[in-house]
Protein backbone atom coordinates (compact mmCIF):
# COMPACT_ATOMS: atom_id res chain seq x y z
CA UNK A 1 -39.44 10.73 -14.47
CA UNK A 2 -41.07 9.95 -17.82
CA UNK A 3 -39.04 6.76 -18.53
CA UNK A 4 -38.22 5.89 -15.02
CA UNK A 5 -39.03 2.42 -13.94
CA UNK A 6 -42.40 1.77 -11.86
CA UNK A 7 -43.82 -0.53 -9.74
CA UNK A 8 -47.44 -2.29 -10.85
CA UNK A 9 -49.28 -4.91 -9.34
CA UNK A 10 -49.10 -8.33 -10.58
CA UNK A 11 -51.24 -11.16 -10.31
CA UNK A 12 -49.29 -14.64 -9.68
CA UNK A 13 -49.41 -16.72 -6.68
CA UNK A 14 -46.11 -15.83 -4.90
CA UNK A 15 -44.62 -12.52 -7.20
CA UNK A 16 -47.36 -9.74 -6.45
CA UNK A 17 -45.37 -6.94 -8.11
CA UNK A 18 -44.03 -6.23 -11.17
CA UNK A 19 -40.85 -3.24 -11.57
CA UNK A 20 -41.49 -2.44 -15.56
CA UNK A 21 -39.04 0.16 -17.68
CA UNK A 22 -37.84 0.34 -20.92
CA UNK A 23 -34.03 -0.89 -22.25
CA UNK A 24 -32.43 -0.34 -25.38
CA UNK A 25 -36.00 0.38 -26.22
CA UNK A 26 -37.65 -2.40 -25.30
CA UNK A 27 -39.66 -3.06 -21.94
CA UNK A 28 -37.84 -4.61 -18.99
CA UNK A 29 -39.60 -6.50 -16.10
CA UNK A 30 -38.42 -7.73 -12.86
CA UNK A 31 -40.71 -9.48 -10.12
CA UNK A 32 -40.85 -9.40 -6.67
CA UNK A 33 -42.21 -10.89 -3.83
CA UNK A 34 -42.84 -7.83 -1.40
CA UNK A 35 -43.33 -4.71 -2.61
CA UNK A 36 -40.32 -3.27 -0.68
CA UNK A 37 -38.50 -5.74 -2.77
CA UNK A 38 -39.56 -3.66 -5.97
CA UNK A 39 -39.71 -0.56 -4.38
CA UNK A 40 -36.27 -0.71 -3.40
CA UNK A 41 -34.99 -1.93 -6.91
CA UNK A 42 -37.42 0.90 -8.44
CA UNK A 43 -35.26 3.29 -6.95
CA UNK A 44 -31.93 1.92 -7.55
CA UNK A 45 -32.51 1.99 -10.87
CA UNK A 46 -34.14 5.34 -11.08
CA UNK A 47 -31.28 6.54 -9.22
CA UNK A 48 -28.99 5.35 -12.32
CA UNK A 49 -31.03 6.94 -14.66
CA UNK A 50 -31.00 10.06 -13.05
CA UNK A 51 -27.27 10.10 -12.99
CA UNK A 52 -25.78 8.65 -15.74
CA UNK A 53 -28.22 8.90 -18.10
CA UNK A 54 -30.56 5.92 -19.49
CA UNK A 55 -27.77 4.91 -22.52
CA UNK A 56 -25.04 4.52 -19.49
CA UNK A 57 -27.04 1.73 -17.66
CA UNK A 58 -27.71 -0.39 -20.16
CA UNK A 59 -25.51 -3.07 -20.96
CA UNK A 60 -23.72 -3.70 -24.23
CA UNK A 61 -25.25 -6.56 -26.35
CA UNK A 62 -22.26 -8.67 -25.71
CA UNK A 63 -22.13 -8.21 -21.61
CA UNK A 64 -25.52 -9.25 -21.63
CA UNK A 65 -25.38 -12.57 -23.54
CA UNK A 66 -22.70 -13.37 -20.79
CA UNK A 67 -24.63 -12.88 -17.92
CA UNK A 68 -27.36 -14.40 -19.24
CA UNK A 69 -25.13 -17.77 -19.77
CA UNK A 70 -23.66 -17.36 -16.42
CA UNK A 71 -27.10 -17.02 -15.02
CA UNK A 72 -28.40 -20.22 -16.68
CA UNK A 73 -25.19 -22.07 -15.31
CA UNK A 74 -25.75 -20.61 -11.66
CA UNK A 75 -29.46 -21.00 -11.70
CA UNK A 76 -29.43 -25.42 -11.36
CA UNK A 77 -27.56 -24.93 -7.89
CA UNK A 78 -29.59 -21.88 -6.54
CA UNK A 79 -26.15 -19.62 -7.14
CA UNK A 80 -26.50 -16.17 -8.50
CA UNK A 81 -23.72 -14.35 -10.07
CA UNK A 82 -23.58 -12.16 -7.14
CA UNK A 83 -22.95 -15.45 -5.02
CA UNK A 84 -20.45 -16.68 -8.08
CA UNK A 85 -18.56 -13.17 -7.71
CA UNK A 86 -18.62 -13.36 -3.85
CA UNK A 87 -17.27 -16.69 -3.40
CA UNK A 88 -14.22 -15.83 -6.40
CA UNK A 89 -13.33 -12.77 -3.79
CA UNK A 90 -13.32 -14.87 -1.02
CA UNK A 91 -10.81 -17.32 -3.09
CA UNK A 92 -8.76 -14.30 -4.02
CA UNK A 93 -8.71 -13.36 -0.05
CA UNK A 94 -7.51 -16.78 0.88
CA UNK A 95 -4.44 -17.15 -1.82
CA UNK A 96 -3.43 -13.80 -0.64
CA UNK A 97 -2.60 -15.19 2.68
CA UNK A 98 -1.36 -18.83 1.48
CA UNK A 99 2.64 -18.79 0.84
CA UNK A 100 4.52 -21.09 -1.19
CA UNK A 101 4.96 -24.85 -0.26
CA UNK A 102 8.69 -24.87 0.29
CA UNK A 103 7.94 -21.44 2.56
CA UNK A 104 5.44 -23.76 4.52
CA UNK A 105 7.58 -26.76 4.92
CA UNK A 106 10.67 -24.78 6.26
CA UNK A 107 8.73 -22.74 9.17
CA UNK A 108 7.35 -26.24 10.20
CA UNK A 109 10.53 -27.91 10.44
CA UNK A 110 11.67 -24.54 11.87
CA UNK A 111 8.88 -24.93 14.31
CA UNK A 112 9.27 -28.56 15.27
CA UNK A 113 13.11 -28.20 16.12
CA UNK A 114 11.86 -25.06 18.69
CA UNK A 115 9.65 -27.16 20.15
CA UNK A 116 12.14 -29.79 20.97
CA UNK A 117 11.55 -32.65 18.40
CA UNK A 118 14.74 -34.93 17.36
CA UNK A 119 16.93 -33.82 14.59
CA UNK A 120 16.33 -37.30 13.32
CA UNK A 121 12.49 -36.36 13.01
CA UNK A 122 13.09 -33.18 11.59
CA UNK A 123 15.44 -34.43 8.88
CA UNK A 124 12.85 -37.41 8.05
CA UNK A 125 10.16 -34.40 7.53
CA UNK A 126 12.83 -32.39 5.89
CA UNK A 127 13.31 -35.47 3.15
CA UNK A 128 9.35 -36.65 2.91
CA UNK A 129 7.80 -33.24 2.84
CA UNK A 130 10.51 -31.91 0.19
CA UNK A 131 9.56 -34.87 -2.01
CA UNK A 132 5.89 -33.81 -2.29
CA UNK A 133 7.10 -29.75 -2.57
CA UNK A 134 9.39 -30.74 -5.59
CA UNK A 135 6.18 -32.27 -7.14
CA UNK A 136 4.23 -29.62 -6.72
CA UNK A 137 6.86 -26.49 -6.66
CA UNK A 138 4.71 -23.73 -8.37
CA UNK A 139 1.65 -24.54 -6.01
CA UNK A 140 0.84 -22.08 -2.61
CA UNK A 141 -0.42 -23.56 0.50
CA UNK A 142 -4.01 -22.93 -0.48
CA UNK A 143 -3.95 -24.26 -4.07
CA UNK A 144 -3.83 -28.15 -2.36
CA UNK A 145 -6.81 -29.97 -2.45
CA UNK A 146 -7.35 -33.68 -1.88
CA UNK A 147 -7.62 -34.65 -5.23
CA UNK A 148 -4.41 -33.71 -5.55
CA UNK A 149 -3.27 -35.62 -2.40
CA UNK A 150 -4.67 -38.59 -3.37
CA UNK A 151 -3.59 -38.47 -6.54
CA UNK A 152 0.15 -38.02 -5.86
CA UNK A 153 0.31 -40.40 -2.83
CA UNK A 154 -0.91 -43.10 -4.78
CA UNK A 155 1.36 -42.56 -7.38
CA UNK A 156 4.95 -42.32 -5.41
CA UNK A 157 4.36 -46.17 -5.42
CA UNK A 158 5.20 -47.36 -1.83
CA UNK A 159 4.13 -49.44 0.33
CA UNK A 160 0.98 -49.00 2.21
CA UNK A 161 2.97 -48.69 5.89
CA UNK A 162 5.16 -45.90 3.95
CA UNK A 163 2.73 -44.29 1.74
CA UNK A 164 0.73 -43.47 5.58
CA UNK A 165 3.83 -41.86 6.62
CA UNK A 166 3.87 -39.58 3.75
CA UNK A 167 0.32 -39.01 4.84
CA UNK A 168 0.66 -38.35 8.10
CA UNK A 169 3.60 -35.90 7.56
CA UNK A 170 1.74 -34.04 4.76
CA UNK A 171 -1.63 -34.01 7.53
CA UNK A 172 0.93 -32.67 9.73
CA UNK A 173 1.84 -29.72 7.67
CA UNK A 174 -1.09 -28.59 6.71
CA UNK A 175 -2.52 -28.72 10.00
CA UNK A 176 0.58 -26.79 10.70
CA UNK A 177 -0.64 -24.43 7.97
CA UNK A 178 -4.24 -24.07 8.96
CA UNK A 179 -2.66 -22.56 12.33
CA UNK A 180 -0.63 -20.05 10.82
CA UNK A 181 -3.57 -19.16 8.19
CA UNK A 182 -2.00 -20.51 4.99
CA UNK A 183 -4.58 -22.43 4.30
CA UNK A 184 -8.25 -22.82 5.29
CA UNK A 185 -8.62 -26.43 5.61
CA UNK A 186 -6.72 -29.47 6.04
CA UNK A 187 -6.73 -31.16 2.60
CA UNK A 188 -5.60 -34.52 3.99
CA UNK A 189 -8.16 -35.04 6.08
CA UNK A 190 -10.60 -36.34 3.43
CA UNK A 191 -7.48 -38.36 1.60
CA UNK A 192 -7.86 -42.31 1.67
CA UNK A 193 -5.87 -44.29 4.60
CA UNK A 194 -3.53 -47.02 2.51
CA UNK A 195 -5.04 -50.92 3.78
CA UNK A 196 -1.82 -52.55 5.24
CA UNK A 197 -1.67 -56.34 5.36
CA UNK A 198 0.79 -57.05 7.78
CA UNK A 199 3.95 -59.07 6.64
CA UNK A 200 5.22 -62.13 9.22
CA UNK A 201 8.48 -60.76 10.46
CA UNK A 202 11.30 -62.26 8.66
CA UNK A 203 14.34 -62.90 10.85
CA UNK A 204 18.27 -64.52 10.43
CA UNK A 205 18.88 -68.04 11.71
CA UNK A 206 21.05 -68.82 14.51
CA UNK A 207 23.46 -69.62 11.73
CA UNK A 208 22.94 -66.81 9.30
CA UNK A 209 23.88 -64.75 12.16
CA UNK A 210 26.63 -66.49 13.10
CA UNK A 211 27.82 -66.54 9.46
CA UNK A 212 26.97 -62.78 9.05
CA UNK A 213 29.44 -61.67 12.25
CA UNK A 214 31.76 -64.16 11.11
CA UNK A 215 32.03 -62.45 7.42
CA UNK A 216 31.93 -58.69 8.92
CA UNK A 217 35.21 -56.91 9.38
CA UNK A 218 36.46 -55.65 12.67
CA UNK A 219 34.79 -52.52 11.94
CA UNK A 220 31.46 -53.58 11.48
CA UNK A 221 31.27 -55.83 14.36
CA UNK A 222 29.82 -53.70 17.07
CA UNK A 223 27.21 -52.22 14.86
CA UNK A 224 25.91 -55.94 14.02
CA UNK A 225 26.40 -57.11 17.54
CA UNK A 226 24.74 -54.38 18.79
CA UNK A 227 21.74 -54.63 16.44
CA UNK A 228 21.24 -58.38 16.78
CA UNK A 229 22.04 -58.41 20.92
CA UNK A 230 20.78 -55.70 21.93
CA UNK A 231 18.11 -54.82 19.48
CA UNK A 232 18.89 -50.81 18.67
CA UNK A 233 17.66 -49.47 15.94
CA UNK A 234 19.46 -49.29 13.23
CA UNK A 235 19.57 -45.73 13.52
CA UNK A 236 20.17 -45.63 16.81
CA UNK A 237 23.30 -47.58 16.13
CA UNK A 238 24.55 -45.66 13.72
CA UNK A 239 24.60 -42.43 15.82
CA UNK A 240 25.93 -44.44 18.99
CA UNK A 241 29.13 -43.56 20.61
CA UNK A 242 31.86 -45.58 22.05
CA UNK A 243 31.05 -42.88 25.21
CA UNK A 244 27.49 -44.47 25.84
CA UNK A 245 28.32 -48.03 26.03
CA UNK A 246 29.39 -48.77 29.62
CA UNK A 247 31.06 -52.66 29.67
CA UNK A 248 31.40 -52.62 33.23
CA UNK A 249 27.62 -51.87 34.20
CA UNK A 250 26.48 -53.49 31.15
CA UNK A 251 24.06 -51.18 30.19
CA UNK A 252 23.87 -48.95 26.78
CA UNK A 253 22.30 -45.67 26.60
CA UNK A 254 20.32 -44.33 24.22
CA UNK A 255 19.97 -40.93 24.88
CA UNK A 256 16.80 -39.10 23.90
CA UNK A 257 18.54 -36.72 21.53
CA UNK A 258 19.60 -40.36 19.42
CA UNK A 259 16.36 -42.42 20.12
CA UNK A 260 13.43 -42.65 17.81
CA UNK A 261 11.22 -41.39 20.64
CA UNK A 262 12.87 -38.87 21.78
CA UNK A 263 12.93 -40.65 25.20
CA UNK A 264 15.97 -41.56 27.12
CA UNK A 265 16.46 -45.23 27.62
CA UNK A 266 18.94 -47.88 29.20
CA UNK A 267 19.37 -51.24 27.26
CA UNK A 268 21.15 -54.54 28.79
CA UNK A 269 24.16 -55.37 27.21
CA UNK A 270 23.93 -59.45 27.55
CA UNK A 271 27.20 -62.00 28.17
CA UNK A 272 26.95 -62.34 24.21
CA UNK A 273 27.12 -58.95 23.25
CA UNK A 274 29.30 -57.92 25.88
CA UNK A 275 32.40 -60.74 24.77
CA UNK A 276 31.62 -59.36 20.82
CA UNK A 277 32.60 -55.94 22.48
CA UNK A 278 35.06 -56.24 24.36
CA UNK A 279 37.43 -56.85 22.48
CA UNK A 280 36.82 -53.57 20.18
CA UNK A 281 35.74 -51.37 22.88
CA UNK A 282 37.00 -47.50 22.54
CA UNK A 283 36.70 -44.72 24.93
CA UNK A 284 34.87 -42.49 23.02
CA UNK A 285 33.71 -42.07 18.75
CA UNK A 286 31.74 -43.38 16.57
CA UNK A 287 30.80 -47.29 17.08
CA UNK A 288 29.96 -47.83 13.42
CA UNK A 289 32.35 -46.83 10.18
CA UNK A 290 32.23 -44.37 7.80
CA UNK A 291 31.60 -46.88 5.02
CA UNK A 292 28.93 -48.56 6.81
CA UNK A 293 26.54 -49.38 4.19
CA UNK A 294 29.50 -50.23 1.72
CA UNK A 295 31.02 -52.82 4.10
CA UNK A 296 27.45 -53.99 5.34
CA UNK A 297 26.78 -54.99 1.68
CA UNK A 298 30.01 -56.90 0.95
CA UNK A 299 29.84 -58.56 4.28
CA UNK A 300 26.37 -59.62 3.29
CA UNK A 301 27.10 -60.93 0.00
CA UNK A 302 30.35 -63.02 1.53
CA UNK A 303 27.63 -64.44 4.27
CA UNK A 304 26.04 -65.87 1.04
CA UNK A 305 22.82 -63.44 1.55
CA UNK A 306 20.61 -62.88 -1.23
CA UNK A 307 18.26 -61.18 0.35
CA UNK A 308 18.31 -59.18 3.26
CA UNK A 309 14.58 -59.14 5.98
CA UNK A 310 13.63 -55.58 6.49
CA UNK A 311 15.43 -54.83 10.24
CA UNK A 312 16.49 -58.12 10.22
CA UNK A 313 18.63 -57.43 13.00
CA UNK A 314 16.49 -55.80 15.48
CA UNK A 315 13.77 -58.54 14.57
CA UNK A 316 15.78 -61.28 15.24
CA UNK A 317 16.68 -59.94 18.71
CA UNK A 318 13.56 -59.33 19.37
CA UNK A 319 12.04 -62.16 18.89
CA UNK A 320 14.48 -64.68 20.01
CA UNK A 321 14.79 -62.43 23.53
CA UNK A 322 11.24 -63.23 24.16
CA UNK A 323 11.66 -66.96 23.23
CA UNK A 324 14.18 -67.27 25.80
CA UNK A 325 13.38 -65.25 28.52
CA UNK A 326 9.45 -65.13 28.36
CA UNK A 327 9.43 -61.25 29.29
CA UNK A 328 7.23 -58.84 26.89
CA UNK A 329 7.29 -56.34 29.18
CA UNK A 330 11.36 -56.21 29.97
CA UNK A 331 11.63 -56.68 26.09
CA UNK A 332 9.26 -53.67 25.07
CA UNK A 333 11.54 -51.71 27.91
CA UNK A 334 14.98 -52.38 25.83
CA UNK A 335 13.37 -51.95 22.61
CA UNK A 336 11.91 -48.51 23.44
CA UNK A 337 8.42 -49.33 23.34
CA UNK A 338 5.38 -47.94 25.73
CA UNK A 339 3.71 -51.52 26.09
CA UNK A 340 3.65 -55.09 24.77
CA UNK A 341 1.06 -54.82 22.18
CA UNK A 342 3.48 -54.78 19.22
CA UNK A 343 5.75 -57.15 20.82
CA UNK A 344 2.88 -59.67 21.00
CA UNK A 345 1.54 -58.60 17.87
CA UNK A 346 4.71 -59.31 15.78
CA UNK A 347 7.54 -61.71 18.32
CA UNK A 348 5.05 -64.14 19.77
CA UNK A 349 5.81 -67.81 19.07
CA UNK A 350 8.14 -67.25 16.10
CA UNK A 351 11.20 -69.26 17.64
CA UNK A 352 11.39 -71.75 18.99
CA UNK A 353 12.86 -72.16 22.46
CA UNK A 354 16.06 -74.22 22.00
CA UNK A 355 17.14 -71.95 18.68
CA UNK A 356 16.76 -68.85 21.23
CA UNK A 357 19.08 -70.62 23.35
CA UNK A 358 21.98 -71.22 20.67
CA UNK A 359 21.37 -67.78 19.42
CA UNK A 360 22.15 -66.45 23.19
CA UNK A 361 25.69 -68.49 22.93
CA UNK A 362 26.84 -66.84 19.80
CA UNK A 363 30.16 -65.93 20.64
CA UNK A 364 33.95 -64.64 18.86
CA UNK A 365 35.60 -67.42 17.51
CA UNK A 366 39.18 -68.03 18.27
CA UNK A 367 40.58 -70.21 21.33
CA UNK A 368 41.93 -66.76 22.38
CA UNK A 369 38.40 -65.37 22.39
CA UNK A 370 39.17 -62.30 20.41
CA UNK A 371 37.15 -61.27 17.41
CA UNK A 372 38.45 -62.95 14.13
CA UNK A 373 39.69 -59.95 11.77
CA UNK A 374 39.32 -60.71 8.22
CA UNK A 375 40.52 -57.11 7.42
CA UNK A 376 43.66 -58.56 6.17
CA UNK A 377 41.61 -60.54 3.70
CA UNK A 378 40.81 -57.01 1.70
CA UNK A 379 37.00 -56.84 3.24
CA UNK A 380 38.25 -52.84 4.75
């Protein structure tokens, strides 16, 4: 071939040959380490002449100045533009798979539910997860990274106990995704853990909580009894029914389909509690009212609250239970933990021993012993 491209020796310490043919005119050369390096290229190239013709191989003026600026931009990290074009298909493979967000969130909830987890959990997913899907709603599964995560969990502007369970949840579904192939990695995994400075757990007096069942209305008695004396969450509580509290055995269960942990658990319904209850006990319903934050607020306000301790209730039974009766491990039973840690961690030495015992006599008012009713009073 009379133009064809040939190999030549050349004389450098680690390129020995040289492949050497003319473009556009003017000479090209390519170096090689081996000569089956150039041989091989040799005959690729002679191979392209032969078919196409030499004006079909060469590259228009305008191709070339762009691979020679994407070769100068490759070149600093040891990339070529056959790695560049590589790695783009690769990309290209993996958002073919990935499906949208809102797809992603609703098989895992999906998922969750057939594997037996509360509705309560699903529905706190259901909330959390769509908050983050609305924020990013034209994004697939794959188009996440931890920039982003980082970014937008810093700026929902929470506090650092909350903005980890946003974090955990969204680590959750992407592991969830990295299962089904939606994505390829977990994004969360490199995201930043918020630092929590744990708060001293604020509780109610003896006499706010006197004052606070005094001010409730009939209603809303059980579900603040039930909170403060036998320390239910206030969850819990408010999917309790009449059905589950047993006055004669003085026991309330939580069954596992209403408990946080999805575990089954008997609480100890104390003298207390028990004369708060009797009074308004039903076969069977709901223990709480409709209105229930409505009438929590104006009962609140009339007990001359102006602010309110985060689950005050459950706090204050917690802590003055272990005051009183010196049992961690009977108290972490009722409150539906797996061991005392937290209840030494948080209830330890916070009351003192003869408020726990006026908190224990808390009882109705009334020298008939029957709750006082301030329903006429316009507090329904």
């Amino acid at each position: 071939m009379k133009h064809g491209y040939r190999i030549k020796p050349y004389k450098h310490p680690t390129l020995k040959f040289v492949v050497r043919g003319k473009e556009r005119g003017k000479w090209a050369r390519k170096y090689f380490k081996t000569k089956g390096e150039a041989q091989t290229y040799c005959e690729l190239r002679n191979i392209e002449l032969a078919n196409q013709g030499k004006e079909a191989v060469e590259f228009p003026s305008w191709l070339r100045v762009m691979a020679s600026k994407a070769h100068e931009r490759l070149s600093p990290h040891g990339k070529t533009i056959d790695d560049a074009v590589s790695f783009f298909l690769e990309h290209l493979a993996k958002l073919k798979k990935s499906v949208p967000l809102k797809q992603a969130v609703g098989e895992l909830i999906e998922n969750r539910r057939d594997s037996g987890s509360t509705e309560m959990y699903c529905n706190d997913l259901k909330w959390r997860l769509g908050r983050f899907c609305s924020d990013f709603e034209e994004r697939n599964t794959e188009e996440i990274s931890t920039a982003d995560l980082d970014q937008w969990l810093v700026g929902i502007k929470v506090a650092p106990v909350t903005r980890n369970t946003y974090r955990r949840d969204l680590r959750t579904l992407f592991s969830f995704c990295v299962s089904r192939g939606y994505s390829s990695v977990n994004p969360v995994e490199g995201t930043r853990i918020a630092k929590d400075v744990p708060k001293p757990v604020e509780i109610l007096t003896v006499d706010q909580t006197s004052r606070l069942l005094t001010a409730a209305p009939e209603s809303l008695i059980p579900y603040i009894a039930i909170g403060a004396f036998a320390g239910l969450r206030a969850a819990e509580v408010a999917r309790l029914d009449w059905s589950n509290v047993d006055l004669e055995s003085e026991l309330i269960e939580v069954t596992a389909k209403n408990s946080k942990t999805a575990r089954r658990r008997l609480v100890k319904i104390l003298p207390n509690l028990h004369a708060w209850l009797t009074p308004l006990k039903k076969h069977s319903g709901s223990v709480v009212p409709v209105n229930l934050r409505k009438l929590m607020n104006l009962t609140r306000k009339r007990a001359g609250f102006s602010d309110w301790p985060n689950n005050a209730l459950r706090h204050s039974y917690a802590s003055y239970h272990l005051a009183h009766f010196n049992d961690a491990s009977a108290l972490a039973l009722q409150m539906g933990h797996t061991n005392t840690t937290m209840i030494f961690a948080h209830y330890r030495e916070i009351v003192r021993p003869k408020d726990a015992d006026r908190y224990w006599k808390i009882m109705p008012s009334g020298a008939d012993g029957k709750v006082v009713n301030f329903s006429a009073q316009g507090s329904k």
